[in-house]
Protein backbone atom coordinates (compact mmCIF):
# COMPACT_ATOMS: atom_id res chain seq x y z
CA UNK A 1 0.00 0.00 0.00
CA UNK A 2 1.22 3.31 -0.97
CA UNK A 3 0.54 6.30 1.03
CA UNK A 4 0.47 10.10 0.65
CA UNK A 5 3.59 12.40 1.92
CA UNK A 6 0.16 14.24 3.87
CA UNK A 7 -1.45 11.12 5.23
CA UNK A 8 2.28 10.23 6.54
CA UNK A 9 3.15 12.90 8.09
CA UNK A 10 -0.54 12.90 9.54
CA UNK A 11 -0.33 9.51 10.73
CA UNK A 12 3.03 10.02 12.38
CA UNK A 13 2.23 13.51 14.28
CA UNK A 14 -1.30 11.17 15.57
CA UNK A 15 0.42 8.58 16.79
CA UNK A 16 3.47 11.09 18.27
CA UNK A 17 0.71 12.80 20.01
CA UNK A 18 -1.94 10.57 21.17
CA UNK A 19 0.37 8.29 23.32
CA UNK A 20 -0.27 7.81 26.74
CA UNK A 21 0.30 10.87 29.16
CA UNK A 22 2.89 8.66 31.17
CA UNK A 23 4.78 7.45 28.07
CA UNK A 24 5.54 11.20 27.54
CA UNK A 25 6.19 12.53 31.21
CA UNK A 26 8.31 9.90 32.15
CA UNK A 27 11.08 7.99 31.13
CA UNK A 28 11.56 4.91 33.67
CA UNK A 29 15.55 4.36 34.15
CA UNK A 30 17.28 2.88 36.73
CA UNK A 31 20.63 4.81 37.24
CA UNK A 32 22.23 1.32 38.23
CA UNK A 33 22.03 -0.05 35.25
CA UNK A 34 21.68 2.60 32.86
CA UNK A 35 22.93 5.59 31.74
CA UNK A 36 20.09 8.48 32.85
CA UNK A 37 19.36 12.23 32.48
CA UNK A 38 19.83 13.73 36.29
CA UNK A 39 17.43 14.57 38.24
CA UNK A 40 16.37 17.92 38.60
CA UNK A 41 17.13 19.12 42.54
CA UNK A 42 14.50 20.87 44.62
CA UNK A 43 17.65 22.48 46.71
CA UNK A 44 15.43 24.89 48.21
CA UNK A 45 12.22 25.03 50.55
CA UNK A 46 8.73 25.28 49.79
CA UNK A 47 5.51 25.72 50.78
CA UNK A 48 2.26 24.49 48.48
CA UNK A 49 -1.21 25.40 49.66
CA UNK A 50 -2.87 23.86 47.64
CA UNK A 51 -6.91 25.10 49.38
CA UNK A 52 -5.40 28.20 46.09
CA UNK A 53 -5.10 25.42 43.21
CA UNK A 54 -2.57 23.84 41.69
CA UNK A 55 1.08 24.63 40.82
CA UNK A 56 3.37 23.34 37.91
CA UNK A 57 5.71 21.55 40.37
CA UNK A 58 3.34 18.63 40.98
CA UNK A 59 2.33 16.99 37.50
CA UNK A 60 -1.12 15.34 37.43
CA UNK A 61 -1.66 11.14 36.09
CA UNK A 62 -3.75 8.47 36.63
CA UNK A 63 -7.08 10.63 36.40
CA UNK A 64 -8.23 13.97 37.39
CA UNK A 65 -6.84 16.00 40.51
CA UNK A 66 -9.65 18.83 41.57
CA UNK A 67 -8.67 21.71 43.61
CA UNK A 68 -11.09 23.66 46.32
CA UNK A 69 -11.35 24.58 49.51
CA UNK A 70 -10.70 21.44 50.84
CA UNK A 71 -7.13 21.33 48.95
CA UNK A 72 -6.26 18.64 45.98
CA UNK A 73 -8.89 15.89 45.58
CA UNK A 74 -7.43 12.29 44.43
CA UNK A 75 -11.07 10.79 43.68
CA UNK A 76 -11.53 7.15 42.55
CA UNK A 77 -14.60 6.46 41.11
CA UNK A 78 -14.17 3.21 38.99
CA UNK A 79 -11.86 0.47 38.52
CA UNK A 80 -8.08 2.02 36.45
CA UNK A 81 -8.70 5.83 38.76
CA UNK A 82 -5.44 6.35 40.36
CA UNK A 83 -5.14 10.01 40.36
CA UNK A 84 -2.07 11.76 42.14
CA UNK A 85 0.35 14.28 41.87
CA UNK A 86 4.24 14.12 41.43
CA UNK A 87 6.79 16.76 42.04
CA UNK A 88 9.07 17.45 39.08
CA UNK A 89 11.66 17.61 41.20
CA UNK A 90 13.23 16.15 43.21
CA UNK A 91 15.32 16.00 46.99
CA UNK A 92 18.25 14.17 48.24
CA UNK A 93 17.70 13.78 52.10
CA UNK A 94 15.04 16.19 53.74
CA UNK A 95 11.57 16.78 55.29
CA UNK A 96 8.29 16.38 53.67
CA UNK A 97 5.27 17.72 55.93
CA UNK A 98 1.65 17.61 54.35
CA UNK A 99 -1.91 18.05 55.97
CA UNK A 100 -3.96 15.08 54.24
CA UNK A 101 -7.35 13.08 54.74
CA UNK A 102 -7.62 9.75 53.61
CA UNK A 103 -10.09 8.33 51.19
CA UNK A 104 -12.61 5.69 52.78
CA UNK A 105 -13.84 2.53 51.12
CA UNK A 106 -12.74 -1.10 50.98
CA UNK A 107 -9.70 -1.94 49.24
CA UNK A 108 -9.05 1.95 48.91
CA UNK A 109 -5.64 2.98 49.30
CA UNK A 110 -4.70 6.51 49.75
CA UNK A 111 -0.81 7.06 49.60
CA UNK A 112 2.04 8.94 49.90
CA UNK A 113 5.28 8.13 48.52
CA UNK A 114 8.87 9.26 47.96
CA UNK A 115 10.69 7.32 45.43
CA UNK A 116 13.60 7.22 43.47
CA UNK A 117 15.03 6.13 39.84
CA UNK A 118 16.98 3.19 42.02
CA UNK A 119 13.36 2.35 43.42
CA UNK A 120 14.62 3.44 46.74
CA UNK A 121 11.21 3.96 48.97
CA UNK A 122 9.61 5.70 51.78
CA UNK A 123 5.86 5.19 51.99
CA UNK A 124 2.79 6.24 54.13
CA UNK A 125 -0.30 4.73 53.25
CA UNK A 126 -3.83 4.53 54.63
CA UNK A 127 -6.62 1.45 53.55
CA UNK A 128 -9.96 2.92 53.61
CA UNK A 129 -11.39 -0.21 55.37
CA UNK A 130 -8.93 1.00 58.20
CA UNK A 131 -10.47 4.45 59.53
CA UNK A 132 -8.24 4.37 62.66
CA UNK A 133 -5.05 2.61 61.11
CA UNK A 134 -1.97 4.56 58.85
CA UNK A 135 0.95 2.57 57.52
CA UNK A 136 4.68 3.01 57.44
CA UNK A 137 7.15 0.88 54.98
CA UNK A 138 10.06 1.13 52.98
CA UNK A 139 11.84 0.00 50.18
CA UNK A 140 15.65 -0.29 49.19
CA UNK A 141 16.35 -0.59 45.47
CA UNK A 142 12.81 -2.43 44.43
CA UNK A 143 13.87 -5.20 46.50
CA UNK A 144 10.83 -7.58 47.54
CA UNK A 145 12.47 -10.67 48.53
CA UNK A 146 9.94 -9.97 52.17
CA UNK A 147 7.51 -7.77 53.12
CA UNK A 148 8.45 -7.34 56.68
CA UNK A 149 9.09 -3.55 56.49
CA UNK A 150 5.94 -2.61 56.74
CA UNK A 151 4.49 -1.62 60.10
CA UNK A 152 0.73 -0.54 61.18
CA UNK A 153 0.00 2.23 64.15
CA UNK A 154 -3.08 3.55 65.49
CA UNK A 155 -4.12 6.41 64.94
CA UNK A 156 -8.06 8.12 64.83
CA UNK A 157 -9.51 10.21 62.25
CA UNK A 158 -7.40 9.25 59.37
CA UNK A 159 -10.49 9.77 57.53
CA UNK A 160 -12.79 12.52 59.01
CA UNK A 161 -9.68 15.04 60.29
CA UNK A 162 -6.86 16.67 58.14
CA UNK A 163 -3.97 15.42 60.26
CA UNK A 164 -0.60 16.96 59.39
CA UNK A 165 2.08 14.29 58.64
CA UNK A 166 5.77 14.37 58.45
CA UNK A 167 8.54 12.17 57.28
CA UNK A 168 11.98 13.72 58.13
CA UNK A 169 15.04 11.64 55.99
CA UNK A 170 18.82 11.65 56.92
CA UNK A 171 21.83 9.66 55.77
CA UNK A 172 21.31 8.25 59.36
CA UNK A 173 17.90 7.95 60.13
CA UNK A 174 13.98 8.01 59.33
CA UNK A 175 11.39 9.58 61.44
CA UNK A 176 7.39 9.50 60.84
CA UNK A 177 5.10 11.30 62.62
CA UNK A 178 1.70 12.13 62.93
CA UNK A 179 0.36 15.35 64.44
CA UNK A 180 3.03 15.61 66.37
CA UNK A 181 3.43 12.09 67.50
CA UNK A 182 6.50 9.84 66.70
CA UNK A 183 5.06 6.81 65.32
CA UNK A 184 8.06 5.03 64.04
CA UNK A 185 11.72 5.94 63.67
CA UNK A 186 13.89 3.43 61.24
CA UNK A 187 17.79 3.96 61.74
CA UNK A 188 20.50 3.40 59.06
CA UNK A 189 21.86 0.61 61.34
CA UNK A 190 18.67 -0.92 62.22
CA UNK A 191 17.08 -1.24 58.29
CA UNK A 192 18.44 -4.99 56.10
CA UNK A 193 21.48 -4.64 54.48
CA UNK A 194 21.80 -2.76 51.50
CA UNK A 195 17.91 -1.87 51.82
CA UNK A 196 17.77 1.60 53.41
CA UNK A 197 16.57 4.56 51.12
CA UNK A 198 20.04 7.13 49.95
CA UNK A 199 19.06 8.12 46.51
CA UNK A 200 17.76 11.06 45.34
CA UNK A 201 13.65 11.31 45.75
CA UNK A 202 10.48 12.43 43.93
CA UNK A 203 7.41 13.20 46.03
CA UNK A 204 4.86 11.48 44.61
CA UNK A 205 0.81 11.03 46.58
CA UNK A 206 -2.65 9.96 45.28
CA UNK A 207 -5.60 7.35 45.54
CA UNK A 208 -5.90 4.13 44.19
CA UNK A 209 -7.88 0.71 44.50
CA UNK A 210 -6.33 -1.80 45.69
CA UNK A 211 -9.00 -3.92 45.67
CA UNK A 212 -9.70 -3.92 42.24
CA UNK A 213 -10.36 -7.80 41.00
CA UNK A 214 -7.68 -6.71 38.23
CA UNK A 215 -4.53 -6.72 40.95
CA UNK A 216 -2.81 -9.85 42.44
CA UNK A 217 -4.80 -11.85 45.62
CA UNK A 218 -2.00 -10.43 47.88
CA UNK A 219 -2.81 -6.94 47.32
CA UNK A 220 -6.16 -7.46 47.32
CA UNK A 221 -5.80 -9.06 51.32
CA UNK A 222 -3.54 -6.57 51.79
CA UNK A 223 -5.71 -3.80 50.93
CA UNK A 224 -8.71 -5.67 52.42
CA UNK A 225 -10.62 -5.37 49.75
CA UNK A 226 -12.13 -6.23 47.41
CA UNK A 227 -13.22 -2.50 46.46
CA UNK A 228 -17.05 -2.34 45.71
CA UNK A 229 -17.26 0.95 43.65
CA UNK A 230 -21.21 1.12 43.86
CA UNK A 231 -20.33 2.59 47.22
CA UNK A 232 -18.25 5.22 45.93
CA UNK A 233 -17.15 7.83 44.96
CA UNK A 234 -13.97 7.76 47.46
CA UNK A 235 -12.28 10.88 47.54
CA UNK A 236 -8.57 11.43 49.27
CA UNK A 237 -7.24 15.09 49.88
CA UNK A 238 -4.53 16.93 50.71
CA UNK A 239 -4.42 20.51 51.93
CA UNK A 240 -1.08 21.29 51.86
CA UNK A 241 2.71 19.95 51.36
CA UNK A 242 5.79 21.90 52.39
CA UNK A 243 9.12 20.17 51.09
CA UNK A 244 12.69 21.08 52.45
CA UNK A 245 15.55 19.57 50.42
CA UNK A 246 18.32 18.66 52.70
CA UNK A 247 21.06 19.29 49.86
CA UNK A 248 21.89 22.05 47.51
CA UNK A 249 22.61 22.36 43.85
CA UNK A 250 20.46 22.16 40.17
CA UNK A 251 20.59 18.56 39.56
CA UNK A 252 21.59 14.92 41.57
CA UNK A 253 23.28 12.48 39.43
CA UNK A 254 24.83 9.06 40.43
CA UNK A 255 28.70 8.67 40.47
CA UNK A 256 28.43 5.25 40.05
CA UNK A 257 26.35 1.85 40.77
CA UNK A 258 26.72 1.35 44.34
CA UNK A 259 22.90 3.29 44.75
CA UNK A 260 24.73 4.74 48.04
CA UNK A 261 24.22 8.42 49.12
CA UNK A 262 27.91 8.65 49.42
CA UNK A 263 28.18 8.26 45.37
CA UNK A 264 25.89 11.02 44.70
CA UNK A 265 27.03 14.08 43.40
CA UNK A 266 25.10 17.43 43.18
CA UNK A 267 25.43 20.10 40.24
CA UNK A 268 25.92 23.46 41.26
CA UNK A 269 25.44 22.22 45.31
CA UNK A 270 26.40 19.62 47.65
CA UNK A 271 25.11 16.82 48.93
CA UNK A 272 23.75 17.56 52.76
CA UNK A 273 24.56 21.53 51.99
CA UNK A 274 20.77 22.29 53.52
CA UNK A 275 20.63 20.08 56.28
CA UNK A 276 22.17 22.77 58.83
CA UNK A 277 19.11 25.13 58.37
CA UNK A 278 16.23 22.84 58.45
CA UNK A 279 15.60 23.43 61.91
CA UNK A 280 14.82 20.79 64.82
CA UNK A 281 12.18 18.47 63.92
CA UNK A 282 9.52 18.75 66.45
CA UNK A 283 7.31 16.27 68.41
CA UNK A 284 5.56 16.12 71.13
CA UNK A 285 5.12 12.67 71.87
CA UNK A 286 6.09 8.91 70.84
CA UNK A 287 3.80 6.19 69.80
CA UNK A 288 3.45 3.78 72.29
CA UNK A 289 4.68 0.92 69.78
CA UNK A 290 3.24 -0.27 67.04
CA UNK A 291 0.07 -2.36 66.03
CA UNK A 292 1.54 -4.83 63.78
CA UNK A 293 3.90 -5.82 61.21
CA UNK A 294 2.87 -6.52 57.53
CA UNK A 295 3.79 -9.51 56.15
CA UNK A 296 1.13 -8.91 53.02
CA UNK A 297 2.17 -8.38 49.32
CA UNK A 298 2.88 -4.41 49.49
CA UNK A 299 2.85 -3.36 46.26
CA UNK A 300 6.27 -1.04 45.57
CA UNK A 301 5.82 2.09 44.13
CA UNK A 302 3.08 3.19 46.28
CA UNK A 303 0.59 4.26 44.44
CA UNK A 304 -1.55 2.47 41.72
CA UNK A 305 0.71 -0.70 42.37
CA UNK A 306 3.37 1.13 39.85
CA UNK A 307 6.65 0.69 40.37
CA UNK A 308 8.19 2.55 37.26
CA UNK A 309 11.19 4.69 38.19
CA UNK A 310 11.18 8.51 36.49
CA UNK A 311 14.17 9.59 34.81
CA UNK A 312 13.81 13.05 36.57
CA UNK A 313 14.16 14.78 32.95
CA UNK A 314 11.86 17.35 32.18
CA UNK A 315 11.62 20.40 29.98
CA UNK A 316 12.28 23.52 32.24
CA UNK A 317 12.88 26.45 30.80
CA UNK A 318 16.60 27.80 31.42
CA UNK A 319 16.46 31.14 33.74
CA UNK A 320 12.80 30.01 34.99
CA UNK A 321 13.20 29.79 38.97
CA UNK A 322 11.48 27.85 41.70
CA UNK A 323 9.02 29.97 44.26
CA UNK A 324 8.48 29.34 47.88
CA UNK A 325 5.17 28.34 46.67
CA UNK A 326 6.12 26.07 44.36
CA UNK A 327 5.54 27.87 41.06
CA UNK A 328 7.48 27.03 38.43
CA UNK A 329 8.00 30.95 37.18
CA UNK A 330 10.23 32.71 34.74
CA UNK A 331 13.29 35.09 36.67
CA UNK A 332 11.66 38.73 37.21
CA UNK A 333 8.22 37.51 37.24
CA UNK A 334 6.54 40.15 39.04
CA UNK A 335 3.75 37.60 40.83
CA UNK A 336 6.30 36.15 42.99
CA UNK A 337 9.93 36.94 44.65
CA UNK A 338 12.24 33.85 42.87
CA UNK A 339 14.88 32.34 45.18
CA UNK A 340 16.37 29.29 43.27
CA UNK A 341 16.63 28.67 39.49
CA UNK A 342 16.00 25.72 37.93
CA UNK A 343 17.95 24.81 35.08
CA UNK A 344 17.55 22.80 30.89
CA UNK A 345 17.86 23.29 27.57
CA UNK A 346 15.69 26.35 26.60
CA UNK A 347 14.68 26.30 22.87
CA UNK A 348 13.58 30.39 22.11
CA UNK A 349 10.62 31.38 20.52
CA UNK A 350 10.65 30.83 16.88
CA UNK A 351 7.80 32.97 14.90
CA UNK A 352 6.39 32.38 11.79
CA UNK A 353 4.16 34.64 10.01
CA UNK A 354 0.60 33.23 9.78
CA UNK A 355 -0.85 33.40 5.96
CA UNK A 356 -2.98 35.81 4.79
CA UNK A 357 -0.98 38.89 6.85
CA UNK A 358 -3.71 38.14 9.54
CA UNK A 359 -1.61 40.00 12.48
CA UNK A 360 -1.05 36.57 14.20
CA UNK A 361 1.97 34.48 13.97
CA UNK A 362 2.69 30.95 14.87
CA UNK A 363 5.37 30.60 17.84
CA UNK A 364 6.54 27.17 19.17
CA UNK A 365 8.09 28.14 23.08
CA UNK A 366 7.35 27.60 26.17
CA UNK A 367 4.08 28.37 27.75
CA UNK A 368 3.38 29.56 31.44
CA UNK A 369 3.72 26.20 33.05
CA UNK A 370 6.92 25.12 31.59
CA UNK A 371 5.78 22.84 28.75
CA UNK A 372 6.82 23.15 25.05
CA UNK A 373 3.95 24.15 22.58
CA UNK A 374 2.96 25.69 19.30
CA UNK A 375 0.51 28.18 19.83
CA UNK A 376 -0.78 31.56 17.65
CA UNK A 377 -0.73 34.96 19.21
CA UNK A 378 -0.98 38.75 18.17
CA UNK A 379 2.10 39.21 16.08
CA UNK A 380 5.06 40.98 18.47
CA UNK A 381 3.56 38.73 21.12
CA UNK A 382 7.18 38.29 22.08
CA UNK A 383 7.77 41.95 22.70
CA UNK A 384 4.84 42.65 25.20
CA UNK A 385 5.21 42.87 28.65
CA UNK A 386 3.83 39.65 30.14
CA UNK A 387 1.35 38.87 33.03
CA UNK A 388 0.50 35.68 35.18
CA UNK A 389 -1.82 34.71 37.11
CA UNK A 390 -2.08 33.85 41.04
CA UNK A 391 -1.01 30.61 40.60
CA UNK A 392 2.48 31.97 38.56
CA UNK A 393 1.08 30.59 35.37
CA UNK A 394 1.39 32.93 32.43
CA UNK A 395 -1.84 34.49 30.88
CA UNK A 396 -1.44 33.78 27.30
CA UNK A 397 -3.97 35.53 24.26
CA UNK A 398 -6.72 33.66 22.96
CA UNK A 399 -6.48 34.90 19.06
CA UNK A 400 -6.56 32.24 17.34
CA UNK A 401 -6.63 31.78 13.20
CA UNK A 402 -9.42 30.66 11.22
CA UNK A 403 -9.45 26.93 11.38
CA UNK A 404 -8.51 25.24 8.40
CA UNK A 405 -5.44 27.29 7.59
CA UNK A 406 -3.01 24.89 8.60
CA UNK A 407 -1.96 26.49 11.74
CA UNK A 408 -1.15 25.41 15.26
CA UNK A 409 -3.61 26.45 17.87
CA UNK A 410 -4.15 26.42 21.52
CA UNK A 411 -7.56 25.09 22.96
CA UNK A 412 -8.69 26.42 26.22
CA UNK A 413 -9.55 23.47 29.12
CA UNK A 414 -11.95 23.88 31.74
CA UNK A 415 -9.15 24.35 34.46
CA UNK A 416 -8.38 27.25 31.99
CA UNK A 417 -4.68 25.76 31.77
CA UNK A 418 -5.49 24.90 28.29
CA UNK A 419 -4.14 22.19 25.93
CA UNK A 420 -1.71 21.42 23.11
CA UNK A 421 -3.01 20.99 19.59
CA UNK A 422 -2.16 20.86 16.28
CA UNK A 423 -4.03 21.32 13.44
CA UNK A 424 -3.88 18.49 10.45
CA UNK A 425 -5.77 17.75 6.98
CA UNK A 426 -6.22 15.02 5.10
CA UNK A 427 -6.17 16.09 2.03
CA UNK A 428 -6.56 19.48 -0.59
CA UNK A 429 -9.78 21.94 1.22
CA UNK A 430 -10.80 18.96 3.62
CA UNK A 431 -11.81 20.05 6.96
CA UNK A 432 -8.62 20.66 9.65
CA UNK A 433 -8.60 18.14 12.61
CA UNK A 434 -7.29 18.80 16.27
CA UNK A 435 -5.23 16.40 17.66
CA UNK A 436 -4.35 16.23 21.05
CA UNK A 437 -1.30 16.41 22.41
CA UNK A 438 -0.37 15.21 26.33
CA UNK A 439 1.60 17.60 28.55
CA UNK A 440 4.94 18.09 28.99
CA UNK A 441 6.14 17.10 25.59
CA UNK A 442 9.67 16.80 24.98
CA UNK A 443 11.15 19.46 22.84
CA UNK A 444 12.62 16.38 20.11
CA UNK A 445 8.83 14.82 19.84
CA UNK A 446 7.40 18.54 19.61
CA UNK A 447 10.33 20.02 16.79
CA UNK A 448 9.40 16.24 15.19
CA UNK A 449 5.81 16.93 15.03
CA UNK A 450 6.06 20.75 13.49
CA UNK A 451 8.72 19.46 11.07
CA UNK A 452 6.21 16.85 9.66
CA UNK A 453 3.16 19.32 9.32
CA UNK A 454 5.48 21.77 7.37
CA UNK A 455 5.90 18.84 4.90
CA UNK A 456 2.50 18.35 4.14
């Protein structure tokens, strides 16, 4: 079969486009064994409320993350949800306190997870069948040989009270705590050989069924499900996260295979360079002991059962800087005071005049939250003073050509973040067709795409 240099080129920028969210975000690669971009560092401090929305540090998947008053809302509604949030950054050593109530429902798991390219993992996670119940764990190098890590404490109102959590990391110890409370501390000495957590970590948190008849008869018991979604929905949320990295610098790579902290080197920083101004960790009590320890099939990775390592890579703009909000903004933004850049390749704008001398042209740059896209605008767009809004996202225009000339556009999305399109024909004065485009596309698959449209 012989097809058309169009219907190519159309095929190709489809199939580019439309594949799955996670396939573009995230590029699982062990460092051990394989020769990875680094990870981008957090190296700072910072404070999300998220009761104000979201921010472009914490990158949606899985399903739909809602924002109001109550804070971010992880809801699972049918067998696949898994909605949750991960930071695209991320810290080596440090504290992670967040205000969160749990999702009910058996077989329900609401999570929170930090995890690294090694598979290195710290986990808190509540089962909705468990009201009164929270779970500690973790992980060294996706090693599962036995599930005795995990350990179950008492504690009340997982699921009617926001109760603020805390899980405080060191080369030499682990501490989590719950309003306050010490519930378990695991010491370097004290954790199996070769198993406790040193490499660099994303935060990652969300909702997910365990119980589902899909996953394996251990999870399921673990999770104490099964999940019965006619009594749903089951909603998990999360108020607010504040996340202090314990080391300094732009980016974490590994020196060599060992997966030790000691091998770790930091960009720009050094490895522990924060730790002296993160203050004293306070409690004011200790758990009496704790409830149990799980011997059940704990699924690494946390959340959804996944236990795919990121690559840390993603496509932040060079000279855009990190807020103590967490908004991802460019340096001089006039929304927010920046105190820590955050550093990658950069492509710069690149106009092209739209046909017809309509006083648009076509730019493919980076839009307000960091992500690479081909969008029209006014023409000397790039010479107007820009604005953003409270969340540090830039307000783009909403001119757009008239469809069908062959343009790039950008559709508007309820959230009013918008999405990435491009506009595609078949063939000579057939109608134009959007196709979709996932976030955070990497600048090669985006200059791909736009090369194969200007073919056609």
């Amino acid at each position: 079969m012989i097809f058309s240099r169009r219907k190519v080129a159309a095929a190709a920028a489809t199939a580019l486009l439309s594949a799955p969210a996670v396939a573009q975000t995230w590029t699982a690669c062990n460092p051990l064994t394989n020769t990875c971009p680094p990870n981008t560092a957090l190296g700072m401090a910072i404070d999300v409320d998220f009761t104000q929305g979201g921010v472009n540090s914490f990158e949606a998947s899985g399903g739909t993350v809602t924002y109001d008053s109550n804070g971010a809302a992880f809801t699972v509604t049918r067998g696949g949800d898994a909605p949750q949030l991960a930071s695209v950054f991320f810290i080596m050593f440090g504290r992670v306190e967040f205000t969160l109530k749990a999702a009910p429902g058996a077989g329900i798991v609401s999570s929170f997870v930090l995890q690294s390219g090694c598979l290195d993992e710290i986990d808190w996670e509540w089962l909705g069948a468990a009201p009164d119940e929270v779970q500690t764990n973790y992980f060294g190098k996706g090693i599962t040989a036995s599930y005795n890590r995990g350990q179950f404490h008492q504690l009340s109102g997982t699921q009617t009270d926001y109760i603020t959590y805390t899980l405080d990391w060191t080369s030499e110890r682990i501490v989590w705590t719950a309003g306050g409370t010490v519930l378990r501390e695991l010491r370097y000495s004290d954790a199996e050989e070769g198993q406790y957590p040193q490499t660099p970590m994303q935060v990652k948190f969300g909702a997910w069924s365990g119980g589902d008849p899909s996953n394996s008869p251990g999870t399921i018991d673990w999770s104490r499900g099964p999940t019965d979604y006619s009594q749903g929905p089951f909603t998990m949320y999360v108020k607010s996260v504040k996340v202090t990295d314990y080391s300094t610098g732009s980016s974490y790579t590994y020196g060599d295979s060992s997966g030790t902290w000691q091998s770790i080197r930091a960009e720009g920083g050094e490895v522990n360079g924060n730790e002296g101004n993160a203050g004293i960790l306070t409690t004011t009590a200790v758990a009496a002991g704790t409830t149990s320890t799980s011997e059940a099939n704990v699924p690494v990775g946390g959340i959804g059962g996944s236990g795919d390592a990121s690559s840390g890579s993603y496509d932040v703009p060079e000279g855009w800087v990190m807020t103590p909000e967490g908004k991802i903004v460019p340096s001089g933004s006039s929304s927010v005071t920046p105190t820590s850049p955050l550093s990658s390749p950069s492509p710069s704008a690149q106009p092209s005049q739209a046909p017809g001398g309509s006083g648009v042209e076509t730019i493919t740059t980076f839009d307000g939250k960091g992500l690479l896209t081909t969008m029209t605008v006014p023409l000397g767009f790039n010479t107007m003073p820009k604005s953003y809004d409270d969340q540090g996202f830039q307000v783009f225009p909403t001119a757009v050509p008239a469809r069908g000339s062959g343009d790039a556009e950008r559709v508007g999305s309820e959230d009013g973040t918008g999405s990435i399109g491009v506009l595609s024909t078949e063939g000579e004065g057939e109608a134009a067709t959007l196709l979709p485009a996932p976030r955070l596309l990497n600048s090669v698959g985006v200059g791909l795409v736009v090369a194969m449209l200007y073919l056609i």
